[in-house]
Protein backbone atom coordinates (compact mmCIF):
# COMPACT_ATOMS: atom_id res chain seq x y z
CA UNK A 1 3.86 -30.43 -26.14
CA UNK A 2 4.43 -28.32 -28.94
CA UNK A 3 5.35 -24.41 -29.58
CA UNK A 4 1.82 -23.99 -30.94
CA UNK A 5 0.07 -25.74 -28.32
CA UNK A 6 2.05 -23.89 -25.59
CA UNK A 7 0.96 -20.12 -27.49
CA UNK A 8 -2.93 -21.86 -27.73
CA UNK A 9 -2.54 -21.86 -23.64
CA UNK A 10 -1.21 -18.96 -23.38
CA UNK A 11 -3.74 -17.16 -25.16
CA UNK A 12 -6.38 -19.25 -23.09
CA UNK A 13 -5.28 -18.18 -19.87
CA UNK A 14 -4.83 -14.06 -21.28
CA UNK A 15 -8.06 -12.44 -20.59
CA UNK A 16 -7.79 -14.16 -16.76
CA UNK A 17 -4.19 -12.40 -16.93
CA UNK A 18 -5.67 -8.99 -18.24
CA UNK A 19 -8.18 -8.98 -15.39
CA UNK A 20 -5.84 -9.48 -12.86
CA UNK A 21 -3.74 -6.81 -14.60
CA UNK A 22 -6.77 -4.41 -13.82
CA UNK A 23 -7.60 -5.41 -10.74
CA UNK A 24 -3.89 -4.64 -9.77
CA UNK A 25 -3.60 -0.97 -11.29
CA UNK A 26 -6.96 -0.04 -9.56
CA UNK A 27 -5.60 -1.59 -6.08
CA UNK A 28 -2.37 0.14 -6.76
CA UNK A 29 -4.16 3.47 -7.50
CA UNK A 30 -6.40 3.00 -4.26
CA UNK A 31 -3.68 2.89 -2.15
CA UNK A 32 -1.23 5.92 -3.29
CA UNK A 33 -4.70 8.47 -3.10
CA UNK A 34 -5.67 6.74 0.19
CA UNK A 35 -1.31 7.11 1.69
CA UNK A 36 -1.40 10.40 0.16
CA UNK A 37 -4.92 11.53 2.21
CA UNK A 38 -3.46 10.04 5.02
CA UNK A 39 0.35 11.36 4.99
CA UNK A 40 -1.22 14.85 4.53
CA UNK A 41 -3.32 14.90 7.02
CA UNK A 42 -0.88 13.34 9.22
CA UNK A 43 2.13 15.65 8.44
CA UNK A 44 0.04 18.44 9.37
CA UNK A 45 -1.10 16.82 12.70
CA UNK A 46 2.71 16.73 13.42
CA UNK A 47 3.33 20.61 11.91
CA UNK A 48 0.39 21.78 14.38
CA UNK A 49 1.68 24.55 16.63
CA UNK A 50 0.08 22.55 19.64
CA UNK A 51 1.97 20.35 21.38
CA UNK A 52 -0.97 18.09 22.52
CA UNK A 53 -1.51 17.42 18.51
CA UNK A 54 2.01 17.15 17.41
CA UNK A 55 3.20 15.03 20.54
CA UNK A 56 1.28 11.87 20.12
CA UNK A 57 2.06 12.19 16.32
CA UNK A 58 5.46 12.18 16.49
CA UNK A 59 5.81 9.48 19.07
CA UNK A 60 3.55 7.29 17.17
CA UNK A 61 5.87 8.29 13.73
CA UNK A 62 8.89 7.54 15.49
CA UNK A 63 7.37 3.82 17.46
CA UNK A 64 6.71 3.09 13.24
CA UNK A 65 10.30 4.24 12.50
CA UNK A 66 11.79 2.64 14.86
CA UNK A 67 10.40 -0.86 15.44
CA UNK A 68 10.53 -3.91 12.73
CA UNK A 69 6.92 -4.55 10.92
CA UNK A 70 6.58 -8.19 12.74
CA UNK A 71 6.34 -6.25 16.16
CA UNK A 72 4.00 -3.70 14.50
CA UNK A 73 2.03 -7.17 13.59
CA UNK A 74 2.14 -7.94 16.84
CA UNK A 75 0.72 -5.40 18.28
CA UNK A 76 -2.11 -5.46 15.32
């Protein structure tokens, strides 16, 4: 197979590439707005002035902190 056979491939296979591409920047912004939303809201549970709001937040922050992901699997 040739150099110019090889670059008629590759430009086959780039517009399935480019969508991918897109797919991946949207997923990627998704996911910071939805961990920032979610690390606000939980960094204020754990600033509350009550301790029956910021208790179970900071136990449940430090189980995360302190266990591997498998065992968070686990339990999921």
């Amino acid at each position: 197979m040739g150099y110019i056979e090889q670059l008629g491939i590759a430009a086959s296979i780039l517009p399935i590439l480019l969508r991918g591409l897109v797919v991946t920047i949207q997923a990627t912004v998704l996911g910071f707005f939805i961990a920032l939303v979610v690390g606000l809201l939980w960094a204020a549970l754990k600033a509350a002035p009550l301790k029956i709001v910021s208790w179970p937040a900071t136990i449940i922050t430090e189980f995360l902190r302190d266990t591997p992901l498998l065992i968070q699997l686990f339990f999921l």
